[in-house]
Protein backbone atom coordinates (compact mmCIF):
# COMPACT_ATOMS: atom_id res chain seq x y z
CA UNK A 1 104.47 213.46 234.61
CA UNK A 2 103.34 210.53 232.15
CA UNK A 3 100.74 207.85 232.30
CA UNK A 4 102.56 204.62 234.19
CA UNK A 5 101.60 201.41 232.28
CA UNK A 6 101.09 199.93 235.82
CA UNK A 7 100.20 200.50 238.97
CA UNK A 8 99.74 197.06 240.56
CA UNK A 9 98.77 195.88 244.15
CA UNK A 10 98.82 192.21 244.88
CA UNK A 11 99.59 189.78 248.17
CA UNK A 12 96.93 192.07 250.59
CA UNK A 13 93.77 194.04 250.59
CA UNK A 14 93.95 197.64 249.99
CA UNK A 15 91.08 198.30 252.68
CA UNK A 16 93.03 196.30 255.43
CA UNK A 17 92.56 198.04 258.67
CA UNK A 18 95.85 198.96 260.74
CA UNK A 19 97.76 198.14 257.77
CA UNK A 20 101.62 198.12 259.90
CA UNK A 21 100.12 194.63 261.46
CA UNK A 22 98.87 193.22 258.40
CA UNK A 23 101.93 193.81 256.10
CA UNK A 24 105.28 192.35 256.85
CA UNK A 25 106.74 193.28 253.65
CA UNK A 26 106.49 195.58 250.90
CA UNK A 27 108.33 194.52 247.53
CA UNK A 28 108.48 197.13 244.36
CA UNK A 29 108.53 195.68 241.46
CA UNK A 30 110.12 198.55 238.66
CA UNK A 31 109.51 198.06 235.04
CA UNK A 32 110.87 199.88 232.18
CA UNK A 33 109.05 202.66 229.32
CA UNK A 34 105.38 201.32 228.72
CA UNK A 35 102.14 203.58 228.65
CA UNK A 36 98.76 202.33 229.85
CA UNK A 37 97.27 202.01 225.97
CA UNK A 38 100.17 200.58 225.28
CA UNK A 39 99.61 197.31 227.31
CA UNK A 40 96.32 197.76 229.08
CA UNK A 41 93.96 198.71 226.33
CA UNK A 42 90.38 197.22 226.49
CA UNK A 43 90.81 196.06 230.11
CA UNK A 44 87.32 195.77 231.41
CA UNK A 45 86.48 198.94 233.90
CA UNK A 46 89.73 200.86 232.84
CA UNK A 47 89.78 204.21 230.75
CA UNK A 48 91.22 202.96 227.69
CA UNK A 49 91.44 204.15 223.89
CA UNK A 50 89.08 201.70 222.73
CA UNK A 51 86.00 202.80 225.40
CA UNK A 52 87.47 206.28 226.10
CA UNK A 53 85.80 207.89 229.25
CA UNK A 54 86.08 211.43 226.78
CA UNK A 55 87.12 211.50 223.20
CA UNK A 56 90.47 212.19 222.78
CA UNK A 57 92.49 214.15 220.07
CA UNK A 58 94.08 212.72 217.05
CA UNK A 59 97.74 213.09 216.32
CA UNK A 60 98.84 217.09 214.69
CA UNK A 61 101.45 218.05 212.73
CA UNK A 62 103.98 220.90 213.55
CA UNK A 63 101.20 223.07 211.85
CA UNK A 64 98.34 221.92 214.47
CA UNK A 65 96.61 220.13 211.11
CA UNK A 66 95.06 216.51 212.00
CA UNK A 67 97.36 214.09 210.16
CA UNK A 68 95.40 212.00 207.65
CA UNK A 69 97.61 209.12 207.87
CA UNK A 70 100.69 209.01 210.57
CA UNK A 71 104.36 208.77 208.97
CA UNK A 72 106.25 205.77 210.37
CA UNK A 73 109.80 205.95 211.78
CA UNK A 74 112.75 204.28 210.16
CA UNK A 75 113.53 201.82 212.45
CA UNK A 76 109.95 201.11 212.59
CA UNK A 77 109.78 200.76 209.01
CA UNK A 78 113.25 198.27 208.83
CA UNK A 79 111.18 196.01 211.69
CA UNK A 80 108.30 195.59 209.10
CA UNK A 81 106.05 197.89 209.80
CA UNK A 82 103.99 200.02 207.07
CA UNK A 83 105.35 203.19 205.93
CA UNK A 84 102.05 204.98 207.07
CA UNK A 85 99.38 204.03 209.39
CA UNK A 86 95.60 205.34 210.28
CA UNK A 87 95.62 208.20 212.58
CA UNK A 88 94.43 205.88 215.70
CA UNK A 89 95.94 203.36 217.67
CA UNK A 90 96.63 199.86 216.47
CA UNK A 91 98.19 196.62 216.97
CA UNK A 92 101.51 195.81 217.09
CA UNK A 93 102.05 191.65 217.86
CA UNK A 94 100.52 191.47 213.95
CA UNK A 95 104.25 192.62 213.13
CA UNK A 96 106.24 192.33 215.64
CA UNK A 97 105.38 189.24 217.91
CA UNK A 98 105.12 189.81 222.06
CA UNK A 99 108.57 187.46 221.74
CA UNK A 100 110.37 190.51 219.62
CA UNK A 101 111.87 193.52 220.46
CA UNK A 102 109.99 196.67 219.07
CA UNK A 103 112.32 199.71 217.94
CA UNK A 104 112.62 202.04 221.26
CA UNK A 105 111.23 205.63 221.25
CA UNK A 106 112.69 208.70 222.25
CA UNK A 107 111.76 209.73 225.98
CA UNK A 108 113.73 212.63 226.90
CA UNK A 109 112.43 215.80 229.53
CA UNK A 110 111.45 218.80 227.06
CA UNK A 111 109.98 216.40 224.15
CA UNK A 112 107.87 214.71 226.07
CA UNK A 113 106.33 217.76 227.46
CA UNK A 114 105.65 218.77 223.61
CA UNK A 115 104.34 215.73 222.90
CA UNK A 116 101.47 216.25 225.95
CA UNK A 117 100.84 219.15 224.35
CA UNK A 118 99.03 221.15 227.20
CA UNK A 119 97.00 217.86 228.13
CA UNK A 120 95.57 217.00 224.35
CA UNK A 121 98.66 214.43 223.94
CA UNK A 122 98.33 215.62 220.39
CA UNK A 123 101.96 215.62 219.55
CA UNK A 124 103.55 212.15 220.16
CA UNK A 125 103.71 211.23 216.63
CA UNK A 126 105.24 214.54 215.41
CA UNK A 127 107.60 214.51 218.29
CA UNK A 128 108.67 210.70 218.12
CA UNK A 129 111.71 209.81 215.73
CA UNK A 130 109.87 206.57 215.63
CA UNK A 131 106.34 208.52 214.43
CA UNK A 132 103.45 206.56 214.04
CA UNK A 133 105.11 203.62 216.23
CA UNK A 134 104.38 205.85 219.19
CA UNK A 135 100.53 204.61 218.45
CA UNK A 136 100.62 201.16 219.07
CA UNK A 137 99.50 198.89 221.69
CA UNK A 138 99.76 195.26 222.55
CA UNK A 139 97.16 192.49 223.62
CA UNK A 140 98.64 190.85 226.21
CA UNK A 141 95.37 189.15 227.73
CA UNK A 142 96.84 185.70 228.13
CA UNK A 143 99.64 187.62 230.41
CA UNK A 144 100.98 187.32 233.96
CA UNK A 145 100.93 190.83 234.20
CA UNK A 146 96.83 190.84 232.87
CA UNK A 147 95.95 188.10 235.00
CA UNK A 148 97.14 190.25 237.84
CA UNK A 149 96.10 192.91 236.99
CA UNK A 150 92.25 191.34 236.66
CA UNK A 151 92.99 189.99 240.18
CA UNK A 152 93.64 192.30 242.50
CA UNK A 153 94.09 195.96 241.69
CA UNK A 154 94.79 198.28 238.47
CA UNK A 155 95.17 201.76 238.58
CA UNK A 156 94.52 203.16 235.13
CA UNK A 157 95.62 206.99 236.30
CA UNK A 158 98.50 206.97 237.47
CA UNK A 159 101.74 209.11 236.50
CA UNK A 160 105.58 208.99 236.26
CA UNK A 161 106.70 211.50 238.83
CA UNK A 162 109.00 213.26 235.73
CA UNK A 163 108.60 214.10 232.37
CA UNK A 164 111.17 212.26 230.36
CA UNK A 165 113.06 209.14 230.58
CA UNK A 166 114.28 206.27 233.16
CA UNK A 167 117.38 208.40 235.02
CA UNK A 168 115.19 211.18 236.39
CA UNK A 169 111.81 208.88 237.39
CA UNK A 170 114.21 206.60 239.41
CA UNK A 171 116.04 209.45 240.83
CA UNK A 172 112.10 210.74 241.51
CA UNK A 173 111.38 207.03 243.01
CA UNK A 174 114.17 207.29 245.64
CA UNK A 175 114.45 210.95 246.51
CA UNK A 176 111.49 213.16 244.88
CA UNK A 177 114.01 215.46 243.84
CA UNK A 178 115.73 216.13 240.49
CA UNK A 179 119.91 216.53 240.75
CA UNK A 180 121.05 219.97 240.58
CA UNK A 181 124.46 220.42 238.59
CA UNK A 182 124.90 224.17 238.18
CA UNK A 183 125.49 226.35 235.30
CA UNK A 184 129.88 225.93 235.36
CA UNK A 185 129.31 221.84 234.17
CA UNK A 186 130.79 220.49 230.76
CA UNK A 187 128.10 218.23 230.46
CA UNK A 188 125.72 219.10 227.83
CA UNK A 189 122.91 221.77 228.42
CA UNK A 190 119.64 222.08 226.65
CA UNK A 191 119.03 225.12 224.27
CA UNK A 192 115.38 226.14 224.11
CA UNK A 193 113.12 228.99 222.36
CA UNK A 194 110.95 231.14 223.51
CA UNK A 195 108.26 228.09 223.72
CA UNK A 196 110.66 225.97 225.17
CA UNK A 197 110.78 223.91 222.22
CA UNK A 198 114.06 222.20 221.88
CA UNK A 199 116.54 223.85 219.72
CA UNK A 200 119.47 221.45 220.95
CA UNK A 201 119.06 218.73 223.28
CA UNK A 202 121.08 217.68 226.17
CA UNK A 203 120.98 216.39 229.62
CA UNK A 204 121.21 219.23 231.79
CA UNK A 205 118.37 222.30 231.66
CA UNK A 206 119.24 225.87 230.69
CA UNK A 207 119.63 226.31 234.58
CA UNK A 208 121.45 223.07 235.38
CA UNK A 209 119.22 220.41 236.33
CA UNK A 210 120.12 217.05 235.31
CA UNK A 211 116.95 215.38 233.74
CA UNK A 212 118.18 212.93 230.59
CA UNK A 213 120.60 210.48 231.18
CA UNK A 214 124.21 210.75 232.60
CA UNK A 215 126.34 208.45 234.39
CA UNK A 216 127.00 208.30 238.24
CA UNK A 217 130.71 209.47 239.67
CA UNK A 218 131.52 206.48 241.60
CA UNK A 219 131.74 203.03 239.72
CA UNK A 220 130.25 201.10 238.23
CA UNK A 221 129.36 203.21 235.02
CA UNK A 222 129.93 203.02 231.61
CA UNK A 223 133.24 202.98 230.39
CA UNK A 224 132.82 205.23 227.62
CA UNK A 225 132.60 207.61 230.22
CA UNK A 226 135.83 207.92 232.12
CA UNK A 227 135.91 210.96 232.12
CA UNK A 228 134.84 212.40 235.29
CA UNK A 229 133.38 215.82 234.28
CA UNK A 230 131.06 213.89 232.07
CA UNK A 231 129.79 212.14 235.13
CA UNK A 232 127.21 212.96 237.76
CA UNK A 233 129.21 214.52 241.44
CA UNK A 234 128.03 212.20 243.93
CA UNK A 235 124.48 213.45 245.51
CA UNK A 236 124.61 213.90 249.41
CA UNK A 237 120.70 214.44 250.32
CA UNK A 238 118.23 211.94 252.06
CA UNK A 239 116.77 209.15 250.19
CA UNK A 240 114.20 206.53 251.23
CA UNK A 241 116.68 204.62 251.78
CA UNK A 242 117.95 206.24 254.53
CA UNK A 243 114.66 207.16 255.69
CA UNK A 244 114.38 203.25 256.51
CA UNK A 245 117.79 202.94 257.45
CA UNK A 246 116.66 205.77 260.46
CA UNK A 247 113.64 203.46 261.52
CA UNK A 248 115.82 200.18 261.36
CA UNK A 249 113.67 199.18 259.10
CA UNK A 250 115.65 196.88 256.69
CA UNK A 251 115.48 197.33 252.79
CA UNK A 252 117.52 196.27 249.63
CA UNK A 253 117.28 197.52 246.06
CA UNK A 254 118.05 193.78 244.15
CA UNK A 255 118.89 194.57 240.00
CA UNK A 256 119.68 192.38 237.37
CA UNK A 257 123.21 191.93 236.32
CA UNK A 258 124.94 193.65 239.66
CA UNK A 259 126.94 191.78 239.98
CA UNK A 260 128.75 191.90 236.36
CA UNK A 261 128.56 195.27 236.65
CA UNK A 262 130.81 195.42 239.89
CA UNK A 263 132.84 192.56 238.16
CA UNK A 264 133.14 196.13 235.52
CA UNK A 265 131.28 193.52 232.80
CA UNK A 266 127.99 195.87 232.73
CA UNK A 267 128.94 196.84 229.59
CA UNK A 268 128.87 193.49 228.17
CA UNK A 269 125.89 192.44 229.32
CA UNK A 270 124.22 195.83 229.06
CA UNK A 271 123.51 196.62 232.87
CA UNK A 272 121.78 200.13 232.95
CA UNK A 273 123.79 202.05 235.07
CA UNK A 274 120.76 204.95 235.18
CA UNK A 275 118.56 202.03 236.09
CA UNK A 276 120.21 201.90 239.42
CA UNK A 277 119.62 204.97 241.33
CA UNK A 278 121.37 204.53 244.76
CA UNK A 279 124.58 204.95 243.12
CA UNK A 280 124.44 208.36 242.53
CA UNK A 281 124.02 208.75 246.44
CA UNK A 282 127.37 209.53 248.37
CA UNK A 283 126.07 207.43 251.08
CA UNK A 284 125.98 204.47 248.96
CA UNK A 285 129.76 204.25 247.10
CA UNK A 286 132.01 201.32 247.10
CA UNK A 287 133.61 200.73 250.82
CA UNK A 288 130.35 202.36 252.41
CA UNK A 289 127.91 200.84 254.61
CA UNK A 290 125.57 201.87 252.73
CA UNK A 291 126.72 199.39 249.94
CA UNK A 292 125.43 196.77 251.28
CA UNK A 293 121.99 197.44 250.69
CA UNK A 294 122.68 197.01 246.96
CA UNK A 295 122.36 193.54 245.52
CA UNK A 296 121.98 191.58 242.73
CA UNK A 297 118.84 189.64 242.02
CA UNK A 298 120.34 186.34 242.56
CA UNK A 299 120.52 187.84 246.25
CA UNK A 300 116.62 188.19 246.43
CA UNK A 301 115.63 184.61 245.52
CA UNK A 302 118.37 183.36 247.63
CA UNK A 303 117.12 185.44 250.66
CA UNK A 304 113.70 184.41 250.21
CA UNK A 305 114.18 181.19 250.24
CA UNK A 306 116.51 181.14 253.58
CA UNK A 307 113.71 183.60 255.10
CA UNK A 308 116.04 186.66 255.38
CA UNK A 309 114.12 188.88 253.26
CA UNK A 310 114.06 192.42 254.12
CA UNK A 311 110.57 194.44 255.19
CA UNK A 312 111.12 196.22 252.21
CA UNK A 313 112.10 195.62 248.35
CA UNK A 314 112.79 196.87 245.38
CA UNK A 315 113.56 194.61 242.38
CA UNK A 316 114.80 195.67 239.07
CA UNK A 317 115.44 192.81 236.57
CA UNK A 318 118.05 193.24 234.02
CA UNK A 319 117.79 195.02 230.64
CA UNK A 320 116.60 192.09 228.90
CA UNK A 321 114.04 191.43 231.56
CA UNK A 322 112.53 194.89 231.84
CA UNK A 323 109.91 195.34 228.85
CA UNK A 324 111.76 198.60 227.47
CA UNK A 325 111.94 198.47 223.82
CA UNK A 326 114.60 198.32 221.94
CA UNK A 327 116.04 195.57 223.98
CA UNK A 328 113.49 194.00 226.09
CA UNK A 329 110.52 192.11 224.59
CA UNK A 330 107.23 191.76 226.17
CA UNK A 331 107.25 187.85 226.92
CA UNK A 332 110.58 188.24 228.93
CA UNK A 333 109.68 190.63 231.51
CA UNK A 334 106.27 189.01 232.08
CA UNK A 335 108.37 185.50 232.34
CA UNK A 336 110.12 187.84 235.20
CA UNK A 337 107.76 189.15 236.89
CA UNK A 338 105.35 185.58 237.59
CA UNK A 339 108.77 184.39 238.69
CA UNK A 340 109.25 187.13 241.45
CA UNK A 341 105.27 187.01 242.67
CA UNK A 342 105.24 183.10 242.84
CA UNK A 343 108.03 183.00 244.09
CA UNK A 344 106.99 184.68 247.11
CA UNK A 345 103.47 183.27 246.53
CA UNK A 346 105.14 179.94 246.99
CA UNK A 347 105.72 180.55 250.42
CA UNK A 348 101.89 181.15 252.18
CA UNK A 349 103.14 183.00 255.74
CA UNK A 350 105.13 185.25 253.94
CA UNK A 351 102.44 186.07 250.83
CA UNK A 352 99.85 186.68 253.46
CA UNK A 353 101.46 189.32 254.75
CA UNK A 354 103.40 191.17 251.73
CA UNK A 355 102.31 194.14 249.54
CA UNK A 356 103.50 193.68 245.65
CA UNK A 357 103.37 197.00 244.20
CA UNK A 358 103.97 196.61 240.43
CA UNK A 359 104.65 199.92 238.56
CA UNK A 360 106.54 201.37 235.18
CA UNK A 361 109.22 204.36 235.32
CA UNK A 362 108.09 206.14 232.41
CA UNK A 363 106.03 205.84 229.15
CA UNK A 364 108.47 205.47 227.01
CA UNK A 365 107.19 207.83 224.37
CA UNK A 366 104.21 205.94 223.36
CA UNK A 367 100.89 207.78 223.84
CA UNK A 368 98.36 207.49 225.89
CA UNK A 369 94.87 208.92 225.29
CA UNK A 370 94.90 210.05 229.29
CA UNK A 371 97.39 213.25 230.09
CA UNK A 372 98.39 213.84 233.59
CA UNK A 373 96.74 216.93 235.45
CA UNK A 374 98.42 219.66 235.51
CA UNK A 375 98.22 221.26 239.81
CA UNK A 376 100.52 222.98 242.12
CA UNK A 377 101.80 221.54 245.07
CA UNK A 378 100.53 224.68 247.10
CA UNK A 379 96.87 223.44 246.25
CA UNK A 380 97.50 220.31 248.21
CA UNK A 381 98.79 221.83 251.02
């Protein structure tokens, strides 16, 4: 469980009374691999690295010693950053403008529980193959996404439902569950030590859950993988989508680049198959009814517009439009998102009664000064 970048309210008030007669509609916005710090540091009232509520710990080697100046990754280094940095956060548009691409990180299940470190998010650096890049953070005051964010409601803690990357916090979005494989699959299986540090990585856990990366069974996936034992067996539990579906309540999950990718042109455009978490689901192959409820964006505005929008939403723009680095820049997803909440701003009956909830999958490996709390379920119960 990582710090979200975002956890974003807009269109109603959170202390609305009888809330089922004041909201009509309930759109998620999904955004890609960005940690609080990272985009949200020095936001007045927040807990931020700059006006930490506690101090926080400074980056460790393997060893546990403080580093006295943080390493910098490769590709970090080939995009023009210094070979070594201080050992604190700093700014990355002076190299790297909000308009570029920064290198991405690695975000995978095991690592990033190293890198929290027990809570003292110590280890990031160490545990990054980008290093010091995990450090930075970007001013994006003159934002959409700030001048939200300063308008209605920002919730500085607030975590990723799974450590890791994108596949297993969408599968967590949809289903609160991770996908069991079993210990007979080809696909490949962690190897850890007796401190679970990773001696070879790989999707599946030492006792077969998948939590990095694979492809779904049914198309559209990559093509690279054709073969079938490389590919996820179709999951038959409950989702929230068919949690709605039981209520009537009607819902769509809208992504960037759909339709290319059921055209079997995702790879072209790079559609992110992982990004797209109904089709893992049984219920929601090709010739299902369940189908239906997955659309491409171009299917959001249109329905807005005619009024046919469904009670509830979820919107993922396409990899270009989703702020992960390594192929999304900053500007371009904020671009996105003011388009999707004017849009519906643009049209006063329905922004009366909608709830905007804007939130991140993951952190992308880049620290934040904040570590989630570690608590059992049975202490909520």
């Amino acid at each position: 469980m990582k710090k979200l970048s975002l956890f974003l309210l807009l269109g109603c008030s959170l202390y609305a009374t009888d809330l089922r007669s004041k909201i009509d509609h309930i759109i998620v916005v999904y955004l890609e691999n960005r940690s609080f710090d990272n985009l949200f540091r020095g936001f007045e009232g927040a807990d931020t690295s700059d006006k930490p509520v506690k101090p926080y710990s400074l980056q460790v080697d393997t060893n546990g010693t403080v580093y006295q100046s943080l390493p910098m990754g490769e590709e970090a280094i080939k995009a023009g950053f210094p070979r070594e940095i201080e050992n604190k956060p700093f700014l990355l548009d002076s190299t790297v403008s909000q308009e570029g691409i920064t290198p991405d990180l690695i975000h995978r299940f095991y690592q990033n529980q190293q890198q929290i470190n027990s809570g003292k998010n110590d280890r990031f650096a160490v545990q990054s193959d980008e290093k010091g890049l995990t450090m930075g953070y970007h001013d994006i005051r003159t934002s959409a996404l700030w001048k939200y964010a300063s308008e209605y409601t920002l919730c500085d803690y607030f975590f990723a439902g799974a450590f890791g990357g994108s596949f297993l916090n969408h599968q967590w979005l949809i289903s609160a569950r991770t996908p069991y494989v079993g210990l007979e699959s080809n696909i490949s299986r962690y190897e850890l030590n007796a401190n679970t540090e990773v001696l070879k990585d790989g999707i599946l856990t030492p006792d077969g859950y998948a939590v990095n990366t694979i492809q779904p069974y049914n198309p559209p996936y990559k093509a690279k993988y054709s073969d079938p034992l490389l590919r996820l067996k179709p999951l038959e539990y409950d989702t929230i989508g068919d949690r709605l579906s039981d209520k009537n309540i009607s819902w769509s999950w809208y992504s960037g680049g759909y339709d290319e990718a059921i055209a079997l042109r995702g790879d072209q455009i790079n559609y992110q198959y992982h990004h797209n978490p109904f089709l893992y689901f049984a219920r929601y192959a090709p010739q299902t009814q369940g189908r239906q409820h997955l659309k491409d964006e171009k299917e959001f505005f249109k329905e807005l517009e005619e009024g046919r929008l469904p009670k509830v939403v979820f919107f993922k723009p396409s990899a270009e439009n989703n702020q992960h680095p390594g192929y999304a820049s900053i500007k371009a997803a904020d671009e996105k998102l003011s388009q999707i909440v004017e849009s519906v701003r643009s049209k006063p009956k329905l922004w009366k009664k909608s709830l905007i909830i804007v939130t991140y999958d993951e952190n992308g490996g880049l620290w934040d000064h904040v570590a989630p709390q570690k608590q059992r379920w049975n202490d909520l119960l």
